[in-house]
N, C-alpha and C. Protein backbone atom coordinates (compact mmCIF):
# COMPACT_ATOMS: atom_id res chain seq x y z
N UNK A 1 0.84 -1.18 0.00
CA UNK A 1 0.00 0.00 0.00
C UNK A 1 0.89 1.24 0.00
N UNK A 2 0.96 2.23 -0.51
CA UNK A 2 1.42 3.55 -0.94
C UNK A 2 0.89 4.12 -0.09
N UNK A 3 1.48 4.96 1.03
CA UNK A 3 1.24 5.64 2.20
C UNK A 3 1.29 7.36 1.18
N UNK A 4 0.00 7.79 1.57
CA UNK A 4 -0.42 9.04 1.14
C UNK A 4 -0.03 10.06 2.20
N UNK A 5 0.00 11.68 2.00
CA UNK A 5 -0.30 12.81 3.30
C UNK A 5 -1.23 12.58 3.94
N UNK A 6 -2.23 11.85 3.57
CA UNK A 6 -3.20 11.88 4.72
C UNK A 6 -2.95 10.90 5.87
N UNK A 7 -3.00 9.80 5.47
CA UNK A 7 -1.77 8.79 6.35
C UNK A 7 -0.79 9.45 7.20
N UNK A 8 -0.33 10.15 7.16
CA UNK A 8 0.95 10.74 7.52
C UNK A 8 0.45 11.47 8.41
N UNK A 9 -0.09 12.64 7.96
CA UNK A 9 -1.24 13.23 8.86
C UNK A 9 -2.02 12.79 9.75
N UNK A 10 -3.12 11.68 9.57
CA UNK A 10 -3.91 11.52 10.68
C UNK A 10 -2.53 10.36 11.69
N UNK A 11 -1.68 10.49 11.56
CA UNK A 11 -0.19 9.56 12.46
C UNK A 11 0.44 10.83 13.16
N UNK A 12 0.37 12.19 12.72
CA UNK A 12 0.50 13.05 12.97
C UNK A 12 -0.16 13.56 14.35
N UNK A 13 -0.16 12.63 15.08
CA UNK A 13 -0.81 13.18 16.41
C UNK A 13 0.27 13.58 17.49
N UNK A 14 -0.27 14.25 18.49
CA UNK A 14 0.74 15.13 19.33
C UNK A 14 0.01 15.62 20.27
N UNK A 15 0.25 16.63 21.58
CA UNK A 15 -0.24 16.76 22.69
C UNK A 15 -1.38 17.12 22.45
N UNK A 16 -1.49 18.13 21.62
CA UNK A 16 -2.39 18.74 21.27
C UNK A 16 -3.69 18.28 20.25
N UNK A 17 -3.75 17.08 19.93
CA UNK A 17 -4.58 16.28 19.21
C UNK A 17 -5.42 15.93 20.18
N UNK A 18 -6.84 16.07 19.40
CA UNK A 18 -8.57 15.50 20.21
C UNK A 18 -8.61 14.17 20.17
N UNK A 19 -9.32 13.92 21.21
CA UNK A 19 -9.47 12.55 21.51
C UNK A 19 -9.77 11.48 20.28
N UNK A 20 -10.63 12.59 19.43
CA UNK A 20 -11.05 11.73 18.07
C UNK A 20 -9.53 11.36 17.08
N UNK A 21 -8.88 12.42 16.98
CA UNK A 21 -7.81 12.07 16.29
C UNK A 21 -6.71 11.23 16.78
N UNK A 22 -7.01 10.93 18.23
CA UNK A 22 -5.87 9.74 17.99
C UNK A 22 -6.56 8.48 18.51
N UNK A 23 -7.75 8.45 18.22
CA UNK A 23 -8.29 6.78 18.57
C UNK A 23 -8.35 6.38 17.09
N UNK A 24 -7.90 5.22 17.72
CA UNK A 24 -7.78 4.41 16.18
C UNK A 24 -7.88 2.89 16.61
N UNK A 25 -8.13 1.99 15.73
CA UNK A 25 -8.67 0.72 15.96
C UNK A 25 -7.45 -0.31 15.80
N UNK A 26 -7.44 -1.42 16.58
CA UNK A 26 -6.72 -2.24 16.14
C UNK A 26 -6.88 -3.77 16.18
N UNK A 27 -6.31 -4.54 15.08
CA UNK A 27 -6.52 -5.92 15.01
C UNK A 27 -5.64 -7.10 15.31
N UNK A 28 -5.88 -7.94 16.54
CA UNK A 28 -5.09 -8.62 17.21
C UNK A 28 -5.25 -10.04 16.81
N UNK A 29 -4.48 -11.16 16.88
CA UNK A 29 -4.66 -12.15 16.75
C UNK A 29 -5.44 -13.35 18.35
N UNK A 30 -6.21 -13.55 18.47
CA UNK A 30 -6.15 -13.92 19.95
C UNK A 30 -5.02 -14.91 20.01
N UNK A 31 -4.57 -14.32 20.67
CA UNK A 31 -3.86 -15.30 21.72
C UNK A 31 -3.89 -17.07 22.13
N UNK A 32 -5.29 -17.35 22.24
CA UNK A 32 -5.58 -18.90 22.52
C UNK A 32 -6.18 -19.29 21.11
N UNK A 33 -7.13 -18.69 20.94
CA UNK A 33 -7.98 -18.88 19.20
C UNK A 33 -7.06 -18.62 18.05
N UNK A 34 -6.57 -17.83 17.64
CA UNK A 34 -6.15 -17.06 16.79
C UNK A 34 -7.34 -16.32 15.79
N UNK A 35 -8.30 -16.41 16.68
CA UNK A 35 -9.68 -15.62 15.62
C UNK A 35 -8.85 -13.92 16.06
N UNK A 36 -8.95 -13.35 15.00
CA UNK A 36 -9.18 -11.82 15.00
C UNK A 36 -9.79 -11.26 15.68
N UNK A 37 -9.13 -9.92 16.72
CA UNK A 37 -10.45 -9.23 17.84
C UNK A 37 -9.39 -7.77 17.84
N UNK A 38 -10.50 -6.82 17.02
CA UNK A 38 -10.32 -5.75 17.10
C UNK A 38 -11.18 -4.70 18.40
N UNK A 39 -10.05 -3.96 18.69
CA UNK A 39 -10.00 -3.02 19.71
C UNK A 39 -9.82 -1.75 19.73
N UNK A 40 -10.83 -0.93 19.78
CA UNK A 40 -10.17 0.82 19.78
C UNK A 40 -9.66 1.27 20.77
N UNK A 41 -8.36 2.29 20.97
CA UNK A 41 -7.67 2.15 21.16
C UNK A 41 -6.91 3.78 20.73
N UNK A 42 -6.64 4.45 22.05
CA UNK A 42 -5.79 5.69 21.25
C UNK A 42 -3.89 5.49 21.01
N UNK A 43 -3.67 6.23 19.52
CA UNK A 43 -2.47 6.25 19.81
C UNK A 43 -1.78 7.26 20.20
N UNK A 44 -0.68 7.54 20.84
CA UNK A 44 0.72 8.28 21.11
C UNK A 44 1.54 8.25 20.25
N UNK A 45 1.84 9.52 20.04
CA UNK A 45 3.18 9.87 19.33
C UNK A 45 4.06 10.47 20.50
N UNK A 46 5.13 9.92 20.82
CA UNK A 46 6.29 10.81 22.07
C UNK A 46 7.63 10.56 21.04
N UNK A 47 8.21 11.60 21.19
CA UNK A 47 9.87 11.66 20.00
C UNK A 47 9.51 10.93 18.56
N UNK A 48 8.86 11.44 18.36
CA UNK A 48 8.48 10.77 16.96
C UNK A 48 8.15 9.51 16.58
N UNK A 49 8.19 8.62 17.42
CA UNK A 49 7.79 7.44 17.75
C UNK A 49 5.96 6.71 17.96
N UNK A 50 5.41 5.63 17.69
CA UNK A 50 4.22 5.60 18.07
C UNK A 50 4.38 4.64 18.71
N UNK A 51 3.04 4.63 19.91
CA UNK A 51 3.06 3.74 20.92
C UNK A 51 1.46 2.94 21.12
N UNK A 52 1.22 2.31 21.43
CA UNK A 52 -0.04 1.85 22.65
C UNK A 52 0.12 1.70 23.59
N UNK A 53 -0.76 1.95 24.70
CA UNK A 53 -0.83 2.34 26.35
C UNK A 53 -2.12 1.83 26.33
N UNK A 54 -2.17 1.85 28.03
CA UNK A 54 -3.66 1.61 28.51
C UNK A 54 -3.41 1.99 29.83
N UNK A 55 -4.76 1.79 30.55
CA UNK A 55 -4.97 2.08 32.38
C UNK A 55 -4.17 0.55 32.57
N UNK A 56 -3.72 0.85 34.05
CA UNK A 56 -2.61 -0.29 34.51
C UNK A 56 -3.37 -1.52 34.98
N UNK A 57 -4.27 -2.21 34.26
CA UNK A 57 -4.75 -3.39 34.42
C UNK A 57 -4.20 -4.35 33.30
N UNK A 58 -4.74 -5.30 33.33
CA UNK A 58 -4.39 -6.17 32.05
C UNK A 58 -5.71 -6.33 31.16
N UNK A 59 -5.11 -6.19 30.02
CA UNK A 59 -5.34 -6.46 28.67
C UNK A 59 -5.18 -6.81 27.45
N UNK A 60 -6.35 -7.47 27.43
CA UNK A 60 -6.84 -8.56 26.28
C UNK A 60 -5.76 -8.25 25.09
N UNK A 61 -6.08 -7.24 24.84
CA UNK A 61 -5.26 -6.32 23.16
C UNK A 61 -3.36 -6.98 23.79
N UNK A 62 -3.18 -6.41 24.53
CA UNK A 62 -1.31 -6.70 25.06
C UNK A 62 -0.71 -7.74 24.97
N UNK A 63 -1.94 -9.16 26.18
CA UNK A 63 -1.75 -10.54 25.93
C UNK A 63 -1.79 -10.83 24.49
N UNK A 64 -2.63 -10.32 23.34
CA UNK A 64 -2.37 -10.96 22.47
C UNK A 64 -1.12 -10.71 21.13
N UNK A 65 -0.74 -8.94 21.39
CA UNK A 65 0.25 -8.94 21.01
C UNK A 65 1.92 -9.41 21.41
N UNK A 66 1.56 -9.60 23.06
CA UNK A 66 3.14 -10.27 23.13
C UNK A 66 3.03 -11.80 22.77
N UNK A 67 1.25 -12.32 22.62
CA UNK A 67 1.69 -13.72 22.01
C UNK A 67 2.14 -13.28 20.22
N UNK A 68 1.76 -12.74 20.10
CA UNK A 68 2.23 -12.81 18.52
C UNK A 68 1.62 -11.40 17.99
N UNK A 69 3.09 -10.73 17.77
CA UNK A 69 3.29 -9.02 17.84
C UNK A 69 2.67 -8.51 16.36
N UNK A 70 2.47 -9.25 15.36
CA UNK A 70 2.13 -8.83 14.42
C UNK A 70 0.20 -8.72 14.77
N UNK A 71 0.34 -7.14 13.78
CA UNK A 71 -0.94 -6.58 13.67
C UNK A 71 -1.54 -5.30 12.76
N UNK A 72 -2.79 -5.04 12.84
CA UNK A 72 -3.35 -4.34 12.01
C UNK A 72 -3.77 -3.02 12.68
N UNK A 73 -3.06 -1.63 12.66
CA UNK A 73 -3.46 -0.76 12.29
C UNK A 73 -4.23 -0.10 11.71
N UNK A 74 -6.18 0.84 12.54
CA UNK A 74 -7.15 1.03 11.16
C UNK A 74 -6.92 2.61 11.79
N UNK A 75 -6.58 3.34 10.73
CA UNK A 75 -7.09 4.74 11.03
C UNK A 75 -8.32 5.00 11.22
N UNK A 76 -8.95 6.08 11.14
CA UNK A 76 -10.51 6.26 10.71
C UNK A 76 -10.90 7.81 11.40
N UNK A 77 -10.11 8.83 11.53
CA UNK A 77 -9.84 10.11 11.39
C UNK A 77 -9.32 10.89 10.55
N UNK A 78 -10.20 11.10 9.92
CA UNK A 78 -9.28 11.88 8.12
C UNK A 78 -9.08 10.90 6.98
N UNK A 79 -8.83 10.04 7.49
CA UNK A 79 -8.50 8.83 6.24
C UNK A 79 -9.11 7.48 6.54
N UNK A 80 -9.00 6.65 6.37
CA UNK A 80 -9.72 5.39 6.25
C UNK A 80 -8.19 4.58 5.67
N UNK A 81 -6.95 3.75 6.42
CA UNK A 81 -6.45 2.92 6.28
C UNK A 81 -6.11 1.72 6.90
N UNK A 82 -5.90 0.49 6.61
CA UNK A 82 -5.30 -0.51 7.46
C UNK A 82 -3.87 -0.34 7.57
N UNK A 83 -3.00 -0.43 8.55
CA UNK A 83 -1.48 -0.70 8.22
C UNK A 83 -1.34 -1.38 9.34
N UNK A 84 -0.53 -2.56 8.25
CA UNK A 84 0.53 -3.80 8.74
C UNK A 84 1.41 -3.15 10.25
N UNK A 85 1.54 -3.67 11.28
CA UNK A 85 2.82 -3.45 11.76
C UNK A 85 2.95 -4.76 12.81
N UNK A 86 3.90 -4.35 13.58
CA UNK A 86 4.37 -5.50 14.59
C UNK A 86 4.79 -4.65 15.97
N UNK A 87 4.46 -4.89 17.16
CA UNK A 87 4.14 -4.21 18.38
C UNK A 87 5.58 -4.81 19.06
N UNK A 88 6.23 -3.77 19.75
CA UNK A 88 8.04 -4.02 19.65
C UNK A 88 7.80 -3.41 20.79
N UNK A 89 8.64 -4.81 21.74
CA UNK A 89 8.70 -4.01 23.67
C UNK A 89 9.72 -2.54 23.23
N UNK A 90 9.41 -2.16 24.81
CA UNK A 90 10.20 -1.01 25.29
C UNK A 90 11.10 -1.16 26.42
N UNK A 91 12.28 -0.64 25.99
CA UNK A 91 13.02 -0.30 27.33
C UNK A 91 12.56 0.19 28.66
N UNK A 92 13.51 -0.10 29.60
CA UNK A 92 12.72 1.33 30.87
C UNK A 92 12.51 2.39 30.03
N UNK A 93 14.06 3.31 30.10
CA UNK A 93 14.21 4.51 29.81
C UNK A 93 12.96 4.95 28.66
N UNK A 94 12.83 4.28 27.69
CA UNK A 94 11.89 4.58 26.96
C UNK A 94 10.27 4.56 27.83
N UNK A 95 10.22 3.50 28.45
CA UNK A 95 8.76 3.29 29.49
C UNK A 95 8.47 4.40 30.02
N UNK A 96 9.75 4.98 30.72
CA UNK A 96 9.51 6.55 32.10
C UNK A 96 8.93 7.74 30.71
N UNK A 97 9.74 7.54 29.82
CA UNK A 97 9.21 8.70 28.97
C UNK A 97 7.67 8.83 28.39
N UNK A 98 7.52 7.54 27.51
CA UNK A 98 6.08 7.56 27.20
C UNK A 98 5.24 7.41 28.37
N UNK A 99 5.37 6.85 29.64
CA UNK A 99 4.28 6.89 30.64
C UNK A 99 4.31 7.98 30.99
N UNK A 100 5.22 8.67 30.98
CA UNK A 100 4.95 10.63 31.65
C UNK A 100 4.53 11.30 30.46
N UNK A 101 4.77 11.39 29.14
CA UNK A 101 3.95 12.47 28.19
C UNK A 101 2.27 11.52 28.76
N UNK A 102 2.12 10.98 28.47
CA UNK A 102 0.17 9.96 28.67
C UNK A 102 -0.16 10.64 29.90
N UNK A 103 0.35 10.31 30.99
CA UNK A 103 -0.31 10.84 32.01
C UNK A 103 -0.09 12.49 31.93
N UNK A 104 0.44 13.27 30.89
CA UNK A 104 0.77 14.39 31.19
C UNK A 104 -0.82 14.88 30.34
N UNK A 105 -0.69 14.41 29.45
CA UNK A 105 -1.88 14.28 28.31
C UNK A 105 -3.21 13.82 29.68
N UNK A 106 -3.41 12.82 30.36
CA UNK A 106 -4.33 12.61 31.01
C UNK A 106 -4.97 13.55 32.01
N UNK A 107 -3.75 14.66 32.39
CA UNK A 107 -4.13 15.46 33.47
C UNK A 107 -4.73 16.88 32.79
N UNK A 108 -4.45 17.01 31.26
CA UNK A 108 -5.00 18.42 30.70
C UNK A 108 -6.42 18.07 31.11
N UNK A 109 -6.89 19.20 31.24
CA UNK A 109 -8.04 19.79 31.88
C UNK A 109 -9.31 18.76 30.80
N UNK A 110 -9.33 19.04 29.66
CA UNK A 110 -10.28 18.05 28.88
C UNK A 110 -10.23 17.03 28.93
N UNK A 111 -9.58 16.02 28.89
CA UNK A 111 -8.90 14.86 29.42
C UNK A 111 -9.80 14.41 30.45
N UNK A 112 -8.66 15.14 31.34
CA UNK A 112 -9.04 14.57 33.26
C UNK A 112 -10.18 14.63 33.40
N UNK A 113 -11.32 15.56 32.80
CA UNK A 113 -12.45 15.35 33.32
C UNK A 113 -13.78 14.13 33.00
N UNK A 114 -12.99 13.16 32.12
CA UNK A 114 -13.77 12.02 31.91
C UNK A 114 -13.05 11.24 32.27
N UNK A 115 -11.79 11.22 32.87
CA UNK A 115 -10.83 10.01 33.54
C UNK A 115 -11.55 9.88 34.92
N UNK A 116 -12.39 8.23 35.44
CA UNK A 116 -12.88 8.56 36.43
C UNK A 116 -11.53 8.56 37.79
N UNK A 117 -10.71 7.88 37.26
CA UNK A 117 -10.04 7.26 38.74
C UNK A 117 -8.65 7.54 38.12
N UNK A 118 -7.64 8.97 38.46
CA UNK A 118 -6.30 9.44 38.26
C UNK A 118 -5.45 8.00 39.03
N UNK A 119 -4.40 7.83 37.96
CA UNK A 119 -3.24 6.94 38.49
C UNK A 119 -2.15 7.83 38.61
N UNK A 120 -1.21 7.23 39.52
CA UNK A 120 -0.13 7.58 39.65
C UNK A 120 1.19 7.23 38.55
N UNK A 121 2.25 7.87 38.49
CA UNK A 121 3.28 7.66 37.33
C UNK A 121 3.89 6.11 38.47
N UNK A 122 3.95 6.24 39.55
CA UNK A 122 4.38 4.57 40.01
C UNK A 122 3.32 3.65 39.50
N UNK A 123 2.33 3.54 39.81
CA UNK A 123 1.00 2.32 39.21
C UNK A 123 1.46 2.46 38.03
N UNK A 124 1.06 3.44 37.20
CA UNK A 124 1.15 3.30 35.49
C UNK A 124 2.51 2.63 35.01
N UNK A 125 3.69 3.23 35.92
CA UNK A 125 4.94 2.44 35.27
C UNK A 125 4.97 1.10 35.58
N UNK A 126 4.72 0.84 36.64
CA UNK A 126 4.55 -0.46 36.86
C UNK A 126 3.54 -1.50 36.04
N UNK A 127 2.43 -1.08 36.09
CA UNK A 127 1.30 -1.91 35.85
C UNK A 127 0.74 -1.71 34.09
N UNK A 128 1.39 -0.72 33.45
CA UNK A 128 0.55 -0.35 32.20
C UNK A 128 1.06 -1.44 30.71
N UNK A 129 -0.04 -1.73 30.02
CA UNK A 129 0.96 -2.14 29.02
C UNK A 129 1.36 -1.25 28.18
N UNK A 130 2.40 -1.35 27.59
CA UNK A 130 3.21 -0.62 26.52
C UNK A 130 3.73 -1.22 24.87
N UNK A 131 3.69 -0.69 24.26
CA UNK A 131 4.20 -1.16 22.86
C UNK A 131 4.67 -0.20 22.16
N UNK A 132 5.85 -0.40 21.30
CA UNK A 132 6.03 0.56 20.01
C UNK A 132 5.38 0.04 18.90
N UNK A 133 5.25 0.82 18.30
CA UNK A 133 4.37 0.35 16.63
C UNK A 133 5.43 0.67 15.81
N UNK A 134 6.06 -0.30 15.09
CA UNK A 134 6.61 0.07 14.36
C UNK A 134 6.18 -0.85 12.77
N UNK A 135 5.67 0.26 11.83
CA UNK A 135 4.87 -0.21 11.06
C UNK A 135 5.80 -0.60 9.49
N UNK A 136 5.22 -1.63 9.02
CA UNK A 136 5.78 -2.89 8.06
C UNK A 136 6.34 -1.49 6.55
N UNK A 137 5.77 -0.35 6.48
CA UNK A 137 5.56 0.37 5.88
C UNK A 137 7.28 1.06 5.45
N UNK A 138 8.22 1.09 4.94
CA UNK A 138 9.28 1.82 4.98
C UNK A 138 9.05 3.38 5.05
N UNK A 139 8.23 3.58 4.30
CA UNK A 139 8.03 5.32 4.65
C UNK A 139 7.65 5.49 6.09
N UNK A 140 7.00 5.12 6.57
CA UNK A 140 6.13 5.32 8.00
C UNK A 140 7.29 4.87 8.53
N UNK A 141 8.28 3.68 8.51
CA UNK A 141 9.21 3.98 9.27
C UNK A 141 10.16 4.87 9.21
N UNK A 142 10.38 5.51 8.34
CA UNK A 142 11.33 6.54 8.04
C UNK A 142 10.50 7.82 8.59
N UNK A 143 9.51 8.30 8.48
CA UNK A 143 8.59 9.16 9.38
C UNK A 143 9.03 8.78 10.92
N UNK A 144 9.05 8.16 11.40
CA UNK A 144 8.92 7.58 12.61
C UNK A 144 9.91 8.35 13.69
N UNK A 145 11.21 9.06 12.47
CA UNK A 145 12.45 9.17 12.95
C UNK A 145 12.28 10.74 12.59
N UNK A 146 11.17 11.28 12.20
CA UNK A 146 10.87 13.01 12.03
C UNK A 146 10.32 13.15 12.95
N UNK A 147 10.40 14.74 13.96
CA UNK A 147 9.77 14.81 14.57
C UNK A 147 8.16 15.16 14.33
N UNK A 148 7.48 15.82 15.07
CA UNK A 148 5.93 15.72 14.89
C UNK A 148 5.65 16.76 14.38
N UNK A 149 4.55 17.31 13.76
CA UNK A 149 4.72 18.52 13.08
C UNK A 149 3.53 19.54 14.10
């Protein structure tokens, strides 16, 4: 697939992006089945990089990417695409960073006020799952390494 500006754009998310623009859907393999189970799901952009996060419980979407990291990417803000990628652990150092921009993002005033129950940066580091996306796409990975616009 030929990654367009709009692609690029709606990946183009940053602090300042609405809730609508960075939820985006994604398609997991289960884990025990291997039937398909898609999940929405917002993404993060921190250093040019994309991520998935969640509240520090466990989840379905995580278990099934550390059983088998390959997955489907659906936009559906501005554009309408699927993209291939594969969900790639994180370091600490990388963990402290993306769990502090999220919760930094969680505490803006629009945000926080539909978050019922604030976590702490200890719970979240501890307990959250994490992933990089790094997508099958060579352009999008070469984006990956620009910062955000």
């Amino acid at each position: 697939m030929a990654v367009d500006d709009a692609v690029i754009r709606a990946l183009a998310v940053g602090p300042d992006s609405s809730r609508d623009e960075r939820t985006i859907e994604i398609t997991t393999l289960g884990r025990r089945t291997g039937i398909p189970r898609r999940n929405e799901i917002w993404l993060h952009r921190v250093d040019g990089r994309w991520y998935l996060t969640g509240m520090p419980v466990p989840r379905s979407w995580y278990a099934n990417l550390r059983a088998n990291p390959r997955f489907m990417v659906h936009l559906k803000h501005g554009v309408t695409a699927d993209l291939p990628a594969t969900a790639v652990p994180v370091d600490e150092q990388t963990r402290r960073r993306v769990i502090t921009a999220v919760l930094d993002l969680q505490n803006r005033p629009d945000v926080a006020a539909r978050v019922s129950q604030r976590q702490t940066f200890d719970v979240w580091f501890a307990g959250s799952p994490l992933v990089e996306i790094v997508f099958d796409d060579e352009q999008l990975r070469a984006a990956s390494s620009a910062p955000p616009e």
